[in-house]
C-alpha atoms as a PDB file:
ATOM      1  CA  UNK A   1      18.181  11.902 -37.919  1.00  0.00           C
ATOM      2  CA  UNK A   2      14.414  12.602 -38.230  1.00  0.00           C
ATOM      3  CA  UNK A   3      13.631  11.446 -34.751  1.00  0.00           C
ATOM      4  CA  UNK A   4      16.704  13.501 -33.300  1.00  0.00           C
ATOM      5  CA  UNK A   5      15.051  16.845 -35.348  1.00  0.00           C
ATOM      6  CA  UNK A   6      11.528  15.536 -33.743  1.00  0.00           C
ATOM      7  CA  UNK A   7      12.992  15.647 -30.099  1.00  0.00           C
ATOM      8  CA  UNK A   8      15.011  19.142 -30.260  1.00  0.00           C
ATOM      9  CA  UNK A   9      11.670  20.589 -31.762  1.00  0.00           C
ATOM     10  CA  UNK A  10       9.694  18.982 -28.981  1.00  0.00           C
ATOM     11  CA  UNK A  11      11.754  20.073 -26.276  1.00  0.00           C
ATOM     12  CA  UNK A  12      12.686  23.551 -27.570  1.00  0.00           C
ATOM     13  CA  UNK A  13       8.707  24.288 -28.007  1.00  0.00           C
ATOM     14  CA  UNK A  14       8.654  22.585 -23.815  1.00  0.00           C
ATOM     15  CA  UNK A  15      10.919  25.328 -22.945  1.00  0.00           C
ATOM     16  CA  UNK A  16       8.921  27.913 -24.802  1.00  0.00           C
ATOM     17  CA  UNK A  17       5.998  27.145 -22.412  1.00  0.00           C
ATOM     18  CA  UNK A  18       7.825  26.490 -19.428  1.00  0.00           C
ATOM     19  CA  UNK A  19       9.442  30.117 -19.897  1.00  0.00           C
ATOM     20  CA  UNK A  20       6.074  31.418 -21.052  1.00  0.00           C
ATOM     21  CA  UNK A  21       4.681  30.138 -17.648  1.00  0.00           C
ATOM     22  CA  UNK A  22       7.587  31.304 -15.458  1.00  0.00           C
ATOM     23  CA  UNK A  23       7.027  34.972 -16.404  1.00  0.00           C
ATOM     24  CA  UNK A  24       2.982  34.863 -15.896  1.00  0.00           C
ATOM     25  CA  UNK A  25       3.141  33.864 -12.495  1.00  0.00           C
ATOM     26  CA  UNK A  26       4.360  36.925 -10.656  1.00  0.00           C
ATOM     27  CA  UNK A  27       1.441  38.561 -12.605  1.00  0.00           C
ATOM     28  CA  UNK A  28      -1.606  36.446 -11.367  1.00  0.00           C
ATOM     29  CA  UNK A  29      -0.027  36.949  -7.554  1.00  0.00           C
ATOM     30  CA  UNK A  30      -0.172  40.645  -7.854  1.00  0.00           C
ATOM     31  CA  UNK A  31      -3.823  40.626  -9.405  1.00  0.00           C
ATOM     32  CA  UNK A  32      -5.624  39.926  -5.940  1.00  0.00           C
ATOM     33  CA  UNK A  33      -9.567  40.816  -6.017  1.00  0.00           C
ATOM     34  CA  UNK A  34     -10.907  42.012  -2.428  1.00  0.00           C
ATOM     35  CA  UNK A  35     -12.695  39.762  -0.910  1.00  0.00           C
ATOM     36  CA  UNK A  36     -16.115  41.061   1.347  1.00  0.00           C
ATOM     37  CA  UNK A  37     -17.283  38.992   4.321  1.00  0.00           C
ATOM     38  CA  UNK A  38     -19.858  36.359   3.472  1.00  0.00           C
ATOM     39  CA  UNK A  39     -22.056  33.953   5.002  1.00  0.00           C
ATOM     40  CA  UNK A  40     -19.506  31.333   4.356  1.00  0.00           C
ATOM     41  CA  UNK A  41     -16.731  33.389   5.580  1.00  0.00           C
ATOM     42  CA  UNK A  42     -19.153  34.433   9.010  1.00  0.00           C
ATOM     43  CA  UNK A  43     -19.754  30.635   9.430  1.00  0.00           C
ATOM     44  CA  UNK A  44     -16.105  29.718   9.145  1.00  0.00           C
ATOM     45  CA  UNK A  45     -15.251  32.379  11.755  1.00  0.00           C
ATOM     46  CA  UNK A  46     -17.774  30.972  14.350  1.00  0.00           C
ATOM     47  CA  UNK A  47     -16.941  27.294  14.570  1.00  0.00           C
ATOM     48  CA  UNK A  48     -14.105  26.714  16.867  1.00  0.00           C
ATOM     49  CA  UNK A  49     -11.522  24.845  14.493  1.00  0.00           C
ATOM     50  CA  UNK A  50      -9.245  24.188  17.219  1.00  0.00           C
ATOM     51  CA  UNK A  51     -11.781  21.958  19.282  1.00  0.00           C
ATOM     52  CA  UNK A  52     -12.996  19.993  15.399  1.00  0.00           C
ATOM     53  CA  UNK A  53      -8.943  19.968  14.791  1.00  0.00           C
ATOM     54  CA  UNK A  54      -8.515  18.297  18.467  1.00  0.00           C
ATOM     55  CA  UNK A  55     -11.457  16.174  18.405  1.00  0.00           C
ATOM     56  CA  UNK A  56     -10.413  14.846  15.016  1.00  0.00           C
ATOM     57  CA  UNK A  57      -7.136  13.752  16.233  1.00  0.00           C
ATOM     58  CA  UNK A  58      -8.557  11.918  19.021  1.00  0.00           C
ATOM     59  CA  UNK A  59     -10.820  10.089  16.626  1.00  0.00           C
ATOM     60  CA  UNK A  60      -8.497   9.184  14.450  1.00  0.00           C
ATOM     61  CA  UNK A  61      -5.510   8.358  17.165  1.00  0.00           C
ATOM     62  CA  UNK A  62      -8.293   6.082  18.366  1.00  0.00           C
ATOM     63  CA  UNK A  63      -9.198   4.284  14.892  1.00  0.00           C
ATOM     64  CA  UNK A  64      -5.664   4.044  14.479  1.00  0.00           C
ATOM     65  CA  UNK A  65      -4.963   1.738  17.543  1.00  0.00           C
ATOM     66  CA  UNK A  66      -8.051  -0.533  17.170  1.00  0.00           C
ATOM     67  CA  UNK A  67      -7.181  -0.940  13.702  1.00  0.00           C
ATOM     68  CA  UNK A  68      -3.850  -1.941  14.754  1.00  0.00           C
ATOM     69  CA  UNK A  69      -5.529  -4.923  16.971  1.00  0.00           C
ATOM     70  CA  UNK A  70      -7.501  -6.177  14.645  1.00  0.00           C
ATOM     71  CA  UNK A  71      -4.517  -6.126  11.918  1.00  0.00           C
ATOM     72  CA  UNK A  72      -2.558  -8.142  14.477  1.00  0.00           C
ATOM     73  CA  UNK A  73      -5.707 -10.523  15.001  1.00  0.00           C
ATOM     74  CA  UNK A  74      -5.837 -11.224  11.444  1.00  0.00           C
ATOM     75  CA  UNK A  75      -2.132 -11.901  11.278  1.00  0.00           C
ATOM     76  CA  UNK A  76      -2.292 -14.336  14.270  1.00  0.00           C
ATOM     77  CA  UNK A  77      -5.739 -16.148  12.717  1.00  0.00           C
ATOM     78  CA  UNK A  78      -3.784 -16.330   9.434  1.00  0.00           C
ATOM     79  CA  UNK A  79      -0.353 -17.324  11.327  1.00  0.00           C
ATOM     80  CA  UNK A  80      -2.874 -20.514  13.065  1.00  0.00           C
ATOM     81  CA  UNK A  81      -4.209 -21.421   9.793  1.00  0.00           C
ATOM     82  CA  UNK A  82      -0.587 -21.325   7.945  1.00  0.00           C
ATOM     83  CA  UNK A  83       0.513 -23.307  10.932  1.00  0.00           C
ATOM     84  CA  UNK A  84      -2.041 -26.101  10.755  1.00  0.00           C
ATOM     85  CA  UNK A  85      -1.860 -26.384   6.559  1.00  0.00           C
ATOM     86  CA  UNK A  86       1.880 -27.035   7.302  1.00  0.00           C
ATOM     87  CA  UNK A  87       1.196 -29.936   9.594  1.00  0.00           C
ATOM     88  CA  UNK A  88      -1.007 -31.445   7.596  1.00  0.00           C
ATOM     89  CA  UNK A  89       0.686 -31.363   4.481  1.00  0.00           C
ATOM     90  CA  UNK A  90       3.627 -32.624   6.315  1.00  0.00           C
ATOM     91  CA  UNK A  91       1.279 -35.258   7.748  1.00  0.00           C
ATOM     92  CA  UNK A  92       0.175 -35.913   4.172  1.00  0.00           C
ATOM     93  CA  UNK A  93       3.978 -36.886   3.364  1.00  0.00           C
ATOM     94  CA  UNK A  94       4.647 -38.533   5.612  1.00  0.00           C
ATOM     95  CA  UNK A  95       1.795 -41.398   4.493  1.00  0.00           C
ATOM     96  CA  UNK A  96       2.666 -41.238   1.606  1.00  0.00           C
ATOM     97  CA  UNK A  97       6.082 -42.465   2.198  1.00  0.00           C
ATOM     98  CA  UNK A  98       4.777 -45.266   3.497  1.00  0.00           C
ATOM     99  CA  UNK A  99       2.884 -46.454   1.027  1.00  0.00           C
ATOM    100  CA  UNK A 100       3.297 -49.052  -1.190  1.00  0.00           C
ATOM    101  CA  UNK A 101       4.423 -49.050  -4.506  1.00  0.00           C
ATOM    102  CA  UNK A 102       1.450 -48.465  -7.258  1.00  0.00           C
ATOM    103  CA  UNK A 103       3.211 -52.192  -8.958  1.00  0.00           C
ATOM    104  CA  UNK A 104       2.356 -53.471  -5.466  1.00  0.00           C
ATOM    105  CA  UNK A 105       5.860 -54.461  -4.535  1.00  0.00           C
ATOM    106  CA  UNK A 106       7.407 -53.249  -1.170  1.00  0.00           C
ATOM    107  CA  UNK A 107      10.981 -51.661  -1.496  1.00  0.00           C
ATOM    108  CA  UNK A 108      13.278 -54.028  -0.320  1.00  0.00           C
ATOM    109  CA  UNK A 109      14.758 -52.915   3.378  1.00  0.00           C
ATOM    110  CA  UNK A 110      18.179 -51.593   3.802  1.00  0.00           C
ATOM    111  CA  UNK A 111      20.651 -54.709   4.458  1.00  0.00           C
ATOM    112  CA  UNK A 112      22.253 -54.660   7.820  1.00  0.00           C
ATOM    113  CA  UNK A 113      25.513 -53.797   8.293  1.00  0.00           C
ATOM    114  CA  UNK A 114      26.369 -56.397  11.206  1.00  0.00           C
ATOM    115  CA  UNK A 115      28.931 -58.730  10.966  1.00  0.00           C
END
């Protein structure tokens, strides 16, 4: 019961705030200082944004694809390497089956079925 009275007061003092919140925000929006042209602003104003913005994509378009190849490189080299572990673990088997016994006795051959 203590933990229930715990939650409602948490959540109940959440609202508060939340409500609190909701009906400050229209104020801040409405409270809007002028703003005079500085040098920042006159620097923003001269670059041409639209040649940076196109340039940019280019760049990155470009990174992009050769990052692409070389992902693909890397997943063929590690595709090889995957490859040739495989073979030589099933080499590894394979030698071992034919090994003797550690006693040093051979396993007897299947009899033949001929009659």
């Amino acid at each position: 019961m203590y933990n229930f009275v715990l939650q409602i007061l948490m959540f109940s003092s959440l609202g508060l705030v939340i409500y609190l919140f909701a009906r400050a925000v229209p104020r801040v929006g409405e409270a809007e200082a002028p703003r005079g042209s500085g040098f920042f602003d006159k620097l923003m104003a001269k670059l041409p944004m639209a040649k940076i913005d196109k340039s940019l994509d280019s760049f990155f378009a470009k990174f992009l694809r050769k990052l692409r190849v070389v992902i693909m490189k890397l997943d063929n080299f590690i595709n090889h390497r995957l490859g040739k572990l495989k073979k030589k673990e099933e080499k590894s088997y394979s030698a071992t089956q034919n090994e003797p016994t550690p006693t040093g006795s051979e396993e007897a051959p299947p009899p033949s079925n001929s009659a």
